[in-house]
C-alpha atoms as a PDB file:
ATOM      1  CA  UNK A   1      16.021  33.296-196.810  1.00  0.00           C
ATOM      2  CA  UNK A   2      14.375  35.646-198.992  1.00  0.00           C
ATOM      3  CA  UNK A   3      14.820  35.769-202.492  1.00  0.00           C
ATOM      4  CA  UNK A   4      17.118  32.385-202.133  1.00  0.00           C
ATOM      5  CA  UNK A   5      14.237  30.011-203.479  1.00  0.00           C
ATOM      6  CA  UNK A   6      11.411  30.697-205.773  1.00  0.00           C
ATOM      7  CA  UNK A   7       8.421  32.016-204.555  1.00  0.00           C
ATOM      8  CA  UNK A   8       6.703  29.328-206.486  1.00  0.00           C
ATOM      9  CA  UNK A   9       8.688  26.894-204.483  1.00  0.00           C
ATOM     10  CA  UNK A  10       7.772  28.097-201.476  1.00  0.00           C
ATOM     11  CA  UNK A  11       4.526  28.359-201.803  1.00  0.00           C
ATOM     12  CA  UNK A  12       3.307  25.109-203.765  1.00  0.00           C
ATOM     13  CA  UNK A  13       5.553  22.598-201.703  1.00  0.00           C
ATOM     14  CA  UNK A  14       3.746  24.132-198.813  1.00  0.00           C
ATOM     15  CA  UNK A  15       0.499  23.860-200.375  1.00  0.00           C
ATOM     16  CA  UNK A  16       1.477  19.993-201.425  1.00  0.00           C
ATOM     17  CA  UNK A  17       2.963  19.196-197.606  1.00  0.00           C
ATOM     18  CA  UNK A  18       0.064  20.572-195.818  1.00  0.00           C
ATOM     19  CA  UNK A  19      -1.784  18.374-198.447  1.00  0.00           C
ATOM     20  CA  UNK A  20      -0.190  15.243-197.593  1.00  0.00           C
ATOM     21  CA  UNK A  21      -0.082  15.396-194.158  1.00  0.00           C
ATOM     22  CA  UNK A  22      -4.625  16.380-194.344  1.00  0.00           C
ATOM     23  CA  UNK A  23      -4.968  13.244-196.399  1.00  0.00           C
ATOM     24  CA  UNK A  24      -2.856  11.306-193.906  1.00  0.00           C
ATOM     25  CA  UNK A  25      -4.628  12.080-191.190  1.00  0.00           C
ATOM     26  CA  UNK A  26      -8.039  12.087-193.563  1.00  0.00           C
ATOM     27  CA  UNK A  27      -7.441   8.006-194.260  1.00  0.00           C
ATOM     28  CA  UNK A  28      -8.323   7.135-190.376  1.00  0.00           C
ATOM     29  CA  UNK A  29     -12.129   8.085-191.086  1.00  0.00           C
ATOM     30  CA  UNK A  30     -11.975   6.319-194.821  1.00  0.00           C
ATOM     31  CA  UNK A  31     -10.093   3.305-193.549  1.00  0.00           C
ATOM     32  CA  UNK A  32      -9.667   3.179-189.796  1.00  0.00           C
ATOM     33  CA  UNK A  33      -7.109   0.231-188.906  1.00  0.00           C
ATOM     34  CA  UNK A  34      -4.483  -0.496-186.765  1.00  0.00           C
ATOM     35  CA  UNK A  35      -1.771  -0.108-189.327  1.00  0.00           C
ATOM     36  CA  UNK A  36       0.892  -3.654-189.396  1.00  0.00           C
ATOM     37  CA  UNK A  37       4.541  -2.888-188.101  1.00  0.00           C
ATOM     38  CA  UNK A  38       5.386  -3.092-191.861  1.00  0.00           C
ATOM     39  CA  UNK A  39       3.359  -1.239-193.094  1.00  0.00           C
ATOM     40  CA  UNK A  40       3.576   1.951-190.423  1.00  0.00           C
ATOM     41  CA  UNK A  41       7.574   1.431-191.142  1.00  0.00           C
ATOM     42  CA  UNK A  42       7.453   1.515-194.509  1.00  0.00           C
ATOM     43  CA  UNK A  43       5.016   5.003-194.137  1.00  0.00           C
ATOM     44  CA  UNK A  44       7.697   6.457-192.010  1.00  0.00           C
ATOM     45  CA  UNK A  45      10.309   5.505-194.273  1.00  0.00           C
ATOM     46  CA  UNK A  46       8.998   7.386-196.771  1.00  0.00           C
ATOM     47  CA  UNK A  47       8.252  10.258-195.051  1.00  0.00           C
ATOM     48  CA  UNK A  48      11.719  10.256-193.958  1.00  0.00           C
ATOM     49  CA  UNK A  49      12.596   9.718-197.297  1.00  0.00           C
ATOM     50  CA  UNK A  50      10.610  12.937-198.272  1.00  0.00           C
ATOM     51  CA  UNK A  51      11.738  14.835-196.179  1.00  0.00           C
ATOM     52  CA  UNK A  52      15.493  14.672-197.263  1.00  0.00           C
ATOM     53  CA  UNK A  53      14.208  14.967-201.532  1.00  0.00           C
ATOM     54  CA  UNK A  54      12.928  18.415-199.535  1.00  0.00           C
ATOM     55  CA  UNK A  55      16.379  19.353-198.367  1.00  0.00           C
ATOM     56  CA  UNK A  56      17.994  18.051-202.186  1.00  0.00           C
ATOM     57  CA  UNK A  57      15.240  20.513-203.492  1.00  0.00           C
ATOM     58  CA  UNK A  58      16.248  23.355-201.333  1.00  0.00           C
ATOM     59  CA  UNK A  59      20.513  22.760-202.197  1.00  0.00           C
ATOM     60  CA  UNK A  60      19.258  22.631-205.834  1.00  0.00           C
ATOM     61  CA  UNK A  61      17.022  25.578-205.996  1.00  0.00           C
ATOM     62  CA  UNK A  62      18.672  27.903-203.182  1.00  0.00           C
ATOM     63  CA  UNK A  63      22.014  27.273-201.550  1.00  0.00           C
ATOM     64  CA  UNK A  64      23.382  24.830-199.045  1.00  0.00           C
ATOM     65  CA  UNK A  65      23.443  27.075-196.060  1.00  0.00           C
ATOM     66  CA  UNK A  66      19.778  26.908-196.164  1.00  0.00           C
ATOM     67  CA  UNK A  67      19.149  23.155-197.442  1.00  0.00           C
ATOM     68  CA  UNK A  68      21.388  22.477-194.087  1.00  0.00           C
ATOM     69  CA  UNK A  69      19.189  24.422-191.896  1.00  0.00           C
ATOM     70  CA  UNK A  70      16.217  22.377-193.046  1.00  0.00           C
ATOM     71  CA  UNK A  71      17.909  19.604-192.364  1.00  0.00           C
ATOM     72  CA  UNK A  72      19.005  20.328-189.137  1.00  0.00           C
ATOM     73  CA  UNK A  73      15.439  22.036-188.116  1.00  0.00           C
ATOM     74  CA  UNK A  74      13.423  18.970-189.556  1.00  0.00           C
ATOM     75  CA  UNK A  75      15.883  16.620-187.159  1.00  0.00           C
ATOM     76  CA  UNK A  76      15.368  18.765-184.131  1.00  0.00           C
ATOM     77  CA  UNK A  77      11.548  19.334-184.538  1.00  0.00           C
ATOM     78  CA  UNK A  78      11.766  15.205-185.451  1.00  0.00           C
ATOM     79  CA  UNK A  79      13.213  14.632-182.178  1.00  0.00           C
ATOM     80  CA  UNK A  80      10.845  17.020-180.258  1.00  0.00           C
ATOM     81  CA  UNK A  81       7.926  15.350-181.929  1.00  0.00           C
ATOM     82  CA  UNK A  82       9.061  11.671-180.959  1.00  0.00           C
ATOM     83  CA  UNK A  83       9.040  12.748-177.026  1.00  0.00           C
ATOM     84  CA  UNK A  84       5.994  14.740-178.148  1.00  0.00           C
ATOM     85  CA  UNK A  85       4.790  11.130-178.909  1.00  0.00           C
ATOM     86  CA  UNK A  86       5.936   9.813-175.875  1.00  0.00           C
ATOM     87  CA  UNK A  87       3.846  11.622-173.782  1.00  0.00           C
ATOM     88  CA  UNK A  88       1.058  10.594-176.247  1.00  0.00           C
ATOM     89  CA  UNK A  89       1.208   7.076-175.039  1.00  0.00           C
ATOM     90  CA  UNK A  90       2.041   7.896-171.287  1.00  0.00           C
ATOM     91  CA  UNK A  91      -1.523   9.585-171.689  1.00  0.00           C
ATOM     92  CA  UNK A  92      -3.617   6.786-173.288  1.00  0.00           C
ATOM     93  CA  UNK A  93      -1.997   4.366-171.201  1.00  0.00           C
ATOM     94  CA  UNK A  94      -2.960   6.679-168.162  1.00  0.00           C
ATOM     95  CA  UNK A  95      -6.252   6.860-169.170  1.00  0.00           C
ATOM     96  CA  UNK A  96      -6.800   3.318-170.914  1.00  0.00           C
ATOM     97  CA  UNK A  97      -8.107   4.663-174.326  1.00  0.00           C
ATOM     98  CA  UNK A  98      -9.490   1.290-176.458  1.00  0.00           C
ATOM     99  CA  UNK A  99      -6.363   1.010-178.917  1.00  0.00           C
ATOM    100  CA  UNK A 100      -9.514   0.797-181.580  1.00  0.00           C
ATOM    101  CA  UNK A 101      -9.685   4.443-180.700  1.00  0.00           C
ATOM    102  CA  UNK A 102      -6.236   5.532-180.576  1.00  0.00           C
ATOM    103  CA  UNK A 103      -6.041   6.418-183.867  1.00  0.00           C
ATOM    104  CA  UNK A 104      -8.558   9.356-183.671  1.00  0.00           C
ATOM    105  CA  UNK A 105      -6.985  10.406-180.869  1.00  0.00           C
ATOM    106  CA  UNK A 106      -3.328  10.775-182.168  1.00  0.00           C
ATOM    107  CA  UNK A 107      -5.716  12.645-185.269  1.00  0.00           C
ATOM    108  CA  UNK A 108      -6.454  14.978-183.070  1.00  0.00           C
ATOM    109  CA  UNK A 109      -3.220  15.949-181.382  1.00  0.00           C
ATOM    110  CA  UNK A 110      -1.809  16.268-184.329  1.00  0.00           C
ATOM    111  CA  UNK A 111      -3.995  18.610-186.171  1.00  0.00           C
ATOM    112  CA  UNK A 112      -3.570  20.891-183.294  1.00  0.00           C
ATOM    113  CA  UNK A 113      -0.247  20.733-183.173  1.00  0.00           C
ATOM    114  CA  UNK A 114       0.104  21.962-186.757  1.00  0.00           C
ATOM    115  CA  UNK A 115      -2.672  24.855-185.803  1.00  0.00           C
ATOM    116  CA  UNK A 116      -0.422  25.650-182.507  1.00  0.00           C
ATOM    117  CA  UNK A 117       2.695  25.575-184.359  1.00  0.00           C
ATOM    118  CA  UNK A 118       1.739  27.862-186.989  1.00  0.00           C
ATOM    119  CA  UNK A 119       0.415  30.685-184.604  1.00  0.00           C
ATOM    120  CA  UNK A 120       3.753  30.143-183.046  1.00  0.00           C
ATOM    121  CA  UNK A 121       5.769  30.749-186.162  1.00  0.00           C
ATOM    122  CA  UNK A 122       3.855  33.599-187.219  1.00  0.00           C
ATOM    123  CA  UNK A 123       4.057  35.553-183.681  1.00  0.00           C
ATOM    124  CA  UNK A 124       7.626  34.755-183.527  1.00  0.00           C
ATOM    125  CA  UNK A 125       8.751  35.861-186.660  1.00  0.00           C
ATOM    126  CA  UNK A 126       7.091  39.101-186.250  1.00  0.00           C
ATOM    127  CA  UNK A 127       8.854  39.218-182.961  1.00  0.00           C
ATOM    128  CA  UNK A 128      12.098  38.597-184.327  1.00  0.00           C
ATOM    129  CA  UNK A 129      11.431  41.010-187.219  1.00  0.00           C
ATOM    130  CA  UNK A 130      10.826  43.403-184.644  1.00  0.00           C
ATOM    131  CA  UNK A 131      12.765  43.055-181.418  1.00  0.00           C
ATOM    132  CA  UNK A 132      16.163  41.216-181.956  1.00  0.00           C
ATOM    133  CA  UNK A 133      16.563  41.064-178.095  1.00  0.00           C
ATOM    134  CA  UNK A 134      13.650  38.016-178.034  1.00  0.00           C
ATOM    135  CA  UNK A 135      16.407  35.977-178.802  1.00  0.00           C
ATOM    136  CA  UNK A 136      18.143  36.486-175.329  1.00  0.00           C
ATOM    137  CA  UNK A 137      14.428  35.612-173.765  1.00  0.00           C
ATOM    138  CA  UNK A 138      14.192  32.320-176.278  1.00  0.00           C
ATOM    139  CA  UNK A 139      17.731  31.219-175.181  1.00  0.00           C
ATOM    140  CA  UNK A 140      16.894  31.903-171.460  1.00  0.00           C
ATOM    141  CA  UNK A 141      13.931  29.592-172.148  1.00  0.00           C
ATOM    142  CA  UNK A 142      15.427  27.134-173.687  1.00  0.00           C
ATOM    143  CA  UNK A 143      17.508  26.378-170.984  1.00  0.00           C
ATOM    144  CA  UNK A 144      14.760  25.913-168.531  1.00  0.00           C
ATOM    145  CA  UNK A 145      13.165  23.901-171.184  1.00  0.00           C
ATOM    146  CA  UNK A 146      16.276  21.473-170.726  1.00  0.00           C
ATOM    147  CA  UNK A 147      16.558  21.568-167.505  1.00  0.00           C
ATOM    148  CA  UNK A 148      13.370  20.588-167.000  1.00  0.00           C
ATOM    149  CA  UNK A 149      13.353  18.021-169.513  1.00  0.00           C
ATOM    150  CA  UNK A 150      16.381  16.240-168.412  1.00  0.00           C
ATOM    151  CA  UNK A 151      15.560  15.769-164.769  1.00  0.00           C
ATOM    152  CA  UNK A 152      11.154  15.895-164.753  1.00  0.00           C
ATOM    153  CA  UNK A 153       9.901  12.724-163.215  1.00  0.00           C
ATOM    154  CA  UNK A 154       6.749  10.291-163.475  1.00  0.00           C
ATOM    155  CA  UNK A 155       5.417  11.142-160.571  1.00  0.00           C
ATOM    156  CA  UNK A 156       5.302  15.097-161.289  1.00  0.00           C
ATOM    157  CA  UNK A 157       3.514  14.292-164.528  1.00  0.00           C
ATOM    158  CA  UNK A 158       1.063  12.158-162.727  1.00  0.00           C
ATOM    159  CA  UNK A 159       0.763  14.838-159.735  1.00  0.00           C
ATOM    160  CA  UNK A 160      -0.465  17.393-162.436  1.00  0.00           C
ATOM    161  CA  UNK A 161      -2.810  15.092-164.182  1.00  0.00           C
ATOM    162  CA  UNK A 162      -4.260  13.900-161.098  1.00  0.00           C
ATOM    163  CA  UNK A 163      -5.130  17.716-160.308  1.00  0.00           C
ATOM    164  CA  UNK A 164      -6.388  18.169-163.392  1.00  0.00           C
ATOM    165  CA  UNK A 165      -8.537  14.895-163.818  1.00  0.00           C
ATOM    166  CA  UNK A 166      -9.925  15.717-159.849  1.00  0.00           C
ATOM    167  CA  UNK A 167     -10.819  19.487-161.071  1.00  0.00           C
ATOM    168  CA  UNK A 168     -12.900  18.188-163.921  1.00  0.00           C
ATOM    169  CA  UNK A 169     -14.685  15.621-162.073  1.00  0.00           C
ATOM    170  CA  UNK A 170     -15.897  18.179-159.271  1.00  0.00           C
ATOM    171  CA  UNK A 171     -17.402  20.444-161.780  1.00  0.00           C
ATOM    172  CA  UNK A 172     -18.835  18.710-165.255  1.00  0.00           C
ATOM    173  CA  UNK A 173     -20.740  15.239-165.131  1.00  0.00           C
ATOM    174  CA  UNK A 174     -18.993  12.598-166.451  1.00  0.00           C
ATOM    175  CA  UNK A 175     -18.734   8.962-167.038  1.00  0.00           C
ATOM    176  CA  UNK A 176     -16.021   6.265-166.454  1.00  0.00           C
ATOM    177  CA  UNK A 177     -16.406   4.340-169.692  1.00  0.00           C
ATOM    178  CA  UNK A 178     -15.680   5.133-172.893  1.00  0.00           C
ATOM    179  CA  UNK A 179     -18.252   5.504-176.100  1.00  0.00           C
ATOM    180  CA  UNK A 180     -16.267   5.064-179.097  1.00  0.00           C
ATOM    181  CA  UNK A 181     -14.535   8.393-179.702  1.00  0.00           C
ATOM    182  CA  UNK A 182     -17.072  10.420-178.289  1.00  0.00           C
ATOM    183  CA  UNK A 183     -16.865  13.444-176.156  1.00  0.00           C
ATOM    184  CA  UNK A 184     -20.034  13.454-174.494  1.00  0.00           C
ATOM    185  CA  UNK A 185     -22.347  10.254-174.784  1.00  0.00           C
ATOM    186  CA  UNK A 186     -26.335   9.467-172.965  1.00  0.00           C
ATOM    187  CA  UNK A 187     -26.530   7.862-169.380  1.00  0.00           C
ATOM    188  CA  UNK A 188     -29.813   7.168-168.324  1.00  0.00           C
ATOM    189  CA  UNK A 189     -31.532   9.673-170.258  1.00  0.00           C
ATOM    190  CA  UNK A 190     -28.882  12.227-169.067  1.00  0.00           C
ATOM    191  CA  UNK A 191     -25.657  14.089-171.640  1.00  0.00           C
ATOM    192  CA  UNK A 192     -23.002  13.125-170.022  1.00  0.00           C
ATOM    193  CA  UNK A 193     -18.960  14.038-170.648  1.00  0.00           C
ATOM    194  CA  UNK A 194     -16.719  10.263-171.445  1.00  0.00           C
ATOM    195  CA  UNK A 195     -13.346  10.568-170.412  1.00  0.00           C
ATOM    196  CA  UNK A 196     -12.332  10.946-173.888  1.00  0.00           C
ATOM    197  CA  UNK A 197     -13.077  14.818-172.546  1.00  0.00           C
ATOM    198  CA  UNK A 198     -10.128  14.671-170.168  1.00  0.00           C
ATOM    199  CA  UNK A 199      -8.127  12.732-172.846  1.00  0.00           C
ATOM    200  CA  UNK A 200      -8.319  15.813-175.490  1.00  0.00           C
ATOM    201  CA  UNK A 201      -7.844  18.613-173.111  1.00  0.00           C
ATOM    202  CA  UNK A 202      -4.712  16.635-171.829  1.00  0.00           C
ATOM    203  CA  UNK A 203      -3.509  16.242-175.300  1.00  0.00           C
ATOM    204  CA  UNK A 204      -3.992  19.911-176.081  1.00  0.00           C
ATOM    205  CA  UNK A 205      -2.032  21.243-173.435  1.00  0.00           C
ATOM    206  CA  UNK A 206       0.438  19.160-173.866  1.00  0.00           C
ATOM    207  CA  UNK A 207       0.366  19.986-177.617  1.00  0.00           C
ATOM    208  CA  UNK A 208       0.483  23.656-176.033  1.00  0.00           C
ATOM    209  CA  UNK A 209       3.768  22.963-173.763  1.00  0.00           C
ATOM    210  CA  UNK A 210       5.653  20.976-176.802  1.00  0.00           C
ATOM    211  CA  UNK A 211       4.569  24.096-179.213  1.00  0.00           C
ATOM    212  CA  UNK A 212       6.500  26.100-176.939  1.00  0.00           C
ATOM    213  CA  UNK A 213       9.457  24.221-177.282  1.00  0.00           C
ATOM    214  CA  UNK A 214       9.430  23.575-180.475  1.00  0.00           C
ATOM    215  CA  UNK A 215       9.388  27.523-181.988  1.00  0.00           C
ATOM    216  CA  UNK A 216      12.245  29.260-180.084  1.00  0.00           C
ATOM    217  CA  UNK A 217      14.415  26.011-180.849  1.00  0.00           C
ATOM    218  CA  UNK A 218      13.848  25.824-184.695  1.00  0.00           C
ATOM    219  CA  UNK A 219      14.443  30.033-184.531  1.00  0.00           C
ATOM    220  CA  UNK A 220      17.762  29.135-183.485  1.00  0.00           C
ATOM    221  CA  UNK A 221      18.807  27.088-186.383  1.00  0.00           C
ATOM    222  CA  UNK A 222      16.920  29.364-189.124  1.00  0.00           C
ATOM    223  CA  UNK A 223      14.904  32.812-188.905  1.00  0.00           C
ATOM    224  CA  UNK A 224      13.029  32.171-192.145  1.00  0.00           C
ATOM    225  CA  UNK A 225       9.387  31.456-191.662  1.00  0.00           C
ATOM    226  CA  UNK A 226       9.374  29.117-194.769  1.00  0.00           C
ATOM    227  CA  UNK A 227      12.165  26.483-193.658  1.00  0.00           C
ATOM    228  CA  UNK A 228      10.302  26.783-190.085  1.00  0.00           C
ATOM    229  CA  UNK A 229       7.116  25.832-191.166  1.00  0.00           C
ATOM    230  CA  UNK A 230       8.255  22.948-193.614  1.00  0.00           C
ATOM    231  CA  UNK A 231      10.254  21.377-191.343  1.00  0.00           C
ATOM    232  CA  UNK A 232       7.414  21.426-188.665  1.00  0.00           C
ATOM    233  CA  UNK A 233       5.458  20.035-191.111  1.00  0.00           C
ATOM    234  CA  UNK A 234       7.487  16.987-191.952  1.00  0.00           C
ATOM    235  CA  UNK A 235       8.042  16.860-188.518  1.00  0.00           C
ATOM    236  CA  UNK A 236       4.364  15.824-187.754  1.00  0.00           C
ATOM    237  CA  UNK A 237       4.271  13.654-191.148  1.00  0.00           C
ATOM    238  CA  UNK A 238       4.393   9.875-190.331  1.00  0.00           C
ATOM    239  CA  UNK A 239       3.579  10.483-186.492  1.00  0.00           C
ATOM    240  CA  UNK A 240       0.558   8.497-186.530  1.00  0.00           C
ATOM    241  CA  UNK A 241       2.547   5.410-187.886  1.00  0.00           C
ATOM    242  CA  UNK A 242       5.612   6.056-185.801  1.00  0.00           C
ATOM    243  CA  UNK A 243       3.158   5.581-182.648  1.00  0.00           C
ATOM    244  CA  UNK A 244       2.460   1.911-183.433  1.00  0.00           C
ATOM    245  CA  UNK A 245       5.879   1.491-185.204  1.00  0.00           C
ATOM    246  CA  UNK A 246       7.711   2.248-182.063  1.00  0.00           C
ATOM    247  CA  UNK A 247       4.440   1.454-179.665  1.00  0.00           C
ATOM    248  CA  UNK A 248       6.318   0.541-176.026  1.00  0.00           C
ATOM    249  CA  UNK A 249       9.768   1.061-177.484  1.00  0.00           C
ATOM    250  CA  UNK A 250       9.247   4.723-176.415  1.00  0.00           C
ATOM    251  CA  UNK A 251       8.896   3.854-172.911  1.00  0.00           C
ATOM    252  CA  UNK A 252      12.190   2.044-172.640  1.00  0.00           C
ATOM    253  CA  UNK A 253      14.469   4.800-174.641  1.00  0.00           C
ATOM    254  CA  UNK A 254      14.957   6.038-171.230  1.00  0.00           C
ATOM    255  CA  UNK A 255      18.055   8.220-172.231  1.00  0.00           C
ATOM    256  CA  UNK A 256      16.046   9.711-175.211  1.00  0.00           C
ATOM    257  CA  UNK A 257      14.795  12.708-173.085  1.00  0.00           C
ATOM    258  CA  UNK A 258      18.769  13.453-171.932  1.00  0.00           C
ATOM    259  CA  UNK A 259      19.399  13.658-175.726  1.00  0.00           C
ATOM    260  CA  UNK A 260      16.900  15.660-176.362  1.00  0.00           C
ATOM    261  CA  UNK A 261      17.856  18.298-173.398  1.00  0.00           C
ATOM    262  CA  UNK A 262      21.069  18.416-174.289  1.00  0.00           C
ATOM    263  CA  UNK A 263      19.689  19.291-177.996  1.00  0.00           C
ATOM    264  CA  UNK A 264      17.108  22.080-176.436  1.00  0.00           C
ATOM    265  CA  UNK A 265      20.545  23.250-174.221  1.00  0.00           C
ATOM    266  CA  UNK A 266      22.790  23.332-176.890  1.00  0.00           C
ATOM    267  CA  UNK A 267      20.160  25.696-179.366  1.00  0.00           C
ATOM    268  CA  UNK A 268      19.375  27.556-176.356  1.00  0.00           C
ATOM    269  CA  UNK A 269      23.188  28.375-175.692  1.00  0.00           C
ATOM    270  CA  UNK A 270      23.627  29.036-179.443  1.00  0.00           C
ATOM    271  CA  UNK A 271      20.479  31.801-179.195  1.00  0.00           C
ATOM    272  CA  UNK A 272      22.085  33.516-176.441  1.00  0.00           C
ATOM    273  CA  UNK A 273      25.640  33.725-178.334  1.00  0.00           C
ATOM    274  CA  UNK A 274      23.280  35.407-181.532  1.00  0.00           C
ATOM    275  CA  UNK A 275      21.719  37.946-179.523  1.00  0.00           C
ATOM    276  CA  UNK A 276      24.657  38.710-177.799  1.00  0.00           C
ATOM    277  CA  UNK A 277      26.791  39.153-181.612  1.00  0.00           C
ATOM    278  CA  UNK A 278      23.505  41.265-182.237  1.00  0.00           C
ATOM    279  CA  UNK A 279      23.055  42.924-179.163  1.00  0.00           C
ATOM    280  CA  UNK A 280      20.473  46.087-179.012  1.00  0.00           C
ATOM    281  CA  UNK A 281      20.111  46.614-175.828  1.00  0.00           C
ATOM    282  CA  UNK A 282      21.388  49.819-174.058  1.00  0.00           C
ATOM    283  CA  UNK A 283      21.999  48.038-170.705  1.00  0.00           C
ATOM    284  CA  UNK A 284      24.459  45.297-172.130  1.00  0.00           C
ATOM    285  CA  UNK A 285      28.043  46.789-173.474  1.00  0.00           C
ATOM    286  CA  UNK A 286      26.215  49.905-174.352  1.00  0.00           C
ATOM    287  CA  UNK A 287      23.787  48.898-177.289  1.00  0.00           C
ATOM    288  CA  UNK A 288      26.627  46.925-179.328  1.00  0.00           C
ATOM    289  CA  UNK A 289      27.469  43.811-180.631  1.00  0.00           C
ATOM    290  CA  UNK A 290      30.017  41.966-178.170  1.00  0.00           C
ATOM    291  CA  UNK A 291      32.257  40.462-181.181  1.00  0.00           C
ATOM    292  CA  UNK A 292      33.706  37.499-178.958  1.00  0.00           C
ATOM    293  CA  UNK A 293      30.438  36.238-178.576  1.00  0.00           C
ATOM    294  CA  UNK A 294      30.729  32.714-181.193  1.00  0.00           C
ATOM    295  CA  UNK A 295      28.538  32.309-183.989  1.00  0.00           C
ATOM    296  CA  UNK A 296      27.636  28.291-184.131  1.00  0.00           C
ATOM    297  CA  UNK A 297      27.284  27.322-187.581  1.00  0.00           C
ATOM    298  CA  UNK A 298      24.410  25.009-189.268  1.00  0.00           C
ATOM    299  CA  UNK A 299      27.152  22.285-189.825  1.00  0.00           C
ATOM    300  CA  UNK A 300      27.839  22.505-185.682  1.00  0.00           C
ATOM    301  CA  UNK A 301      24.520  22.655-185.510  1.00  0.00           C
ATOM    302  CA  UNK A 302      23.372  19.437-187.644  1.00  0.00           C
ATOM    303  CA  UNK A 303      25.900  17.547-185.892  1.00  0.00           C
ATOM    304  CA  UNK A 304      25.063  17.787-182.514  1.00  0.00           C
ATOM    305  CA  UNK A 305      21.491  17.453-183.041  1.00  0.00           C
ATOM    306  CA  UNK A 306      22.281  13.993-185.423  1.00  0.00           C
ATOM    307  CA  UNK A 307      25.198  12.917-182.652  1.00  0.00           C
ATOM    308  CA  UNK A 308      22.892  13.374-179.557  1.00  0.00           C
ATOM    309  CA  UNK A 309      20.053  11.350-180.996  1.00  0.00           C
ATOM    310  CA  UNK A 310      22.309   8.690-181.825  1.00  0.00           C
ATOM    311  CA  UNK A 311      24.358   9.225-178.472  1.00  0.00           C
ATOM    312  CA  UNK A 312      20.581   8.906-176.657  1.00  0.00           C
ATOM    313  CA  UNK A 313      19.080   6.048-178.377  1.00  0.00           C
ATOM    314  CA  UNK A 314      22.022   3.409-178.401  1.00  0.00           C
ATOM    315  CA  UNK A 315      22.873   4.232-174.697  1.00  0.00           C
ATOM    316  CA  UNK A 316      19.041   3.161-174.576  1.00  0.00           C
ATOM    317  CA  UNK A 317      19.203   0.364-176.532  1.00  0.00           C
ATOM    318  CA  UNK A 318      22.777  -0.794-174.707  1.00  0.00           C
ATOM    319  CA  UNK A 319      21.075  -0.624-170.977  1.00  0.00           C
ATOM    320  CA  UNK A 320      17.757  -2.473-172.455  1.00  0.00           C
ATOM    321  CA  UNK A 321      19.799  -5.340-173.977  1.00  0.00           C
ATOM    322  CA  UNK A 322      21.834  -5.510-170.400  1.00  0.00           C
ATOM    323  CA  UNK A 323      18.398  -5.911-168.648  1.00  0.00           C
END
């Protein structure tokens, strides 16, 4: 990617995005409402909207290699962010945050998944700079990333929360109710933690888990920090308003975790066939390249990603309408 857009480009639009998505996230303190389905769809659609100028500003400025791996990272970070969201709600419906304080909540999530994400980028582009083999360990992951995604349950989510909700308990003092948005609130003339506590730390390691997803399957589309980070960035724009645009939809897309395993499969496949074309290692066919191994292309690429979404959510939409 270097030297195919201006470094102007590159650096204001990231500038503007990070921008935008501040003074999204910024209006919840100024103006804190529940936002109308309207009006969180009509956010979204411009986001959406935004998002694919980006791409048209990419084709126009640099070439459409690269305006199609935006594309097809900003769709595949999109759908990683949507089950991202899922668990979102399967963890303030868990806990019974207000909906009055949902808002801050989601804030919060999504500021550090931006902060996650960009450590992420930064230590794996340095690790790709430097050791081409980390694609063989990013494929490998991948795979157990899909795996896991397509066949996790309810009741292993709610195993590990319950753990983690009983560990916290046993060793910091904390209320049952809720004050506001607060983290620790007054009891009887005693600090005490709310459960908003447990709510945070659950969001952040899930933020952690998704962030890990996320990186190695973006790599595998594009290697250029720049495309990586914008599409992460759009990715997160309009999250807030997709929550209550799609509220307990998400809960009854039940094949939209399939789609996005075979997505996280598919990329992590793709990896392996890359560091096998640029093989290193002096273990595997003596330090060189295997030349059979394929080389998917971006257009491969965008398809699958736009054909298992679609595959995902009308099977969804078919089995709800059934019910």
């Amino acid at each position: 990617m270097d030297g195919a857009l201006p470094a102007w480009f590159e650096i204001g639009s990231l500038v503007v995005l990070v921008g935008i998505l501040l003074a999204d996230l910024l209006i919840i303190f100024k103006r804190p409402h529940i936002p109308s389905m309207k009006e969180a769809g009509l956010w979204v659609g411009f986001y959406a909207t935004l998002a694919v100028a980006f791409g048209g500003a990419i084709l126009a400025l640099g070439d459409s290699e690269h305006a199609g791996q935006f594309i097809a990272g900003w769709l595949t970070e999109y759908s990683l962010s949507i089950d991202n969201l899922f668990v979102f709600v399967i963890i303030m419906s868990r806990f019974a945050v207000p909906r009055k304080y949902q808002q801050e909540v989601l804030m919060v999530g999504i500021v550090m998944a931006l902060i996650l994400r960009g450590i992420f980028i930064i230590v794996g582009a340095a690790l790709i700079a430097s050791f081409s083999w980390i694609f063989y360990i990013f494929g490998a992951f991948l795979l157990y990333t899909a795996y896991h995604q397509a066949f996790r349950t309810e009741s292993d989510e709610e195993e590990s929360e319950s753990k983690l909700i009983s560990f916290l308990r046993k060793r910091i003092a904390m209320t049952n109710e809720f004050d506001g948005a607060k983290i620790r609130t007054t009891v009887a003339g005693k600090r005490v933690f709310t459960p908003m506590l447990i709510v945070f730390i659950t969001i952040a390691l899930t933020d952690v888990l998704f962030a890990f997803d996320s990186i190695p399957a973006i790599f595998g589309i594009t290697t250029s920090p720049f495309i990586v980070f914008a599409a992460n960035l759009f990715a997160l724009m309009g999250l807030r308003q997709l929550y209550f645009l799609l509220g307990g939809l998400l809960e009854k897309l039940e094949y939209l975790k399939y789609g996005i395993a075979f997505i996280l499969g598919f990329i992590g496949v793709k990896l392996v066939f890359h560091a096998m074309h640029e093989n290193e290692l002096p273990f595997i066919n003596g330090g060189h390249g295997i030349e059979w191994a394929p080389e998917i292309s971006t257009v491969t690429s965008l398809l699958v990603i736009v054909l298992s979404m679609a595959v995902a959510t009308l099977a969804s939409i078919w089995k709800m309408k059934r019910r």
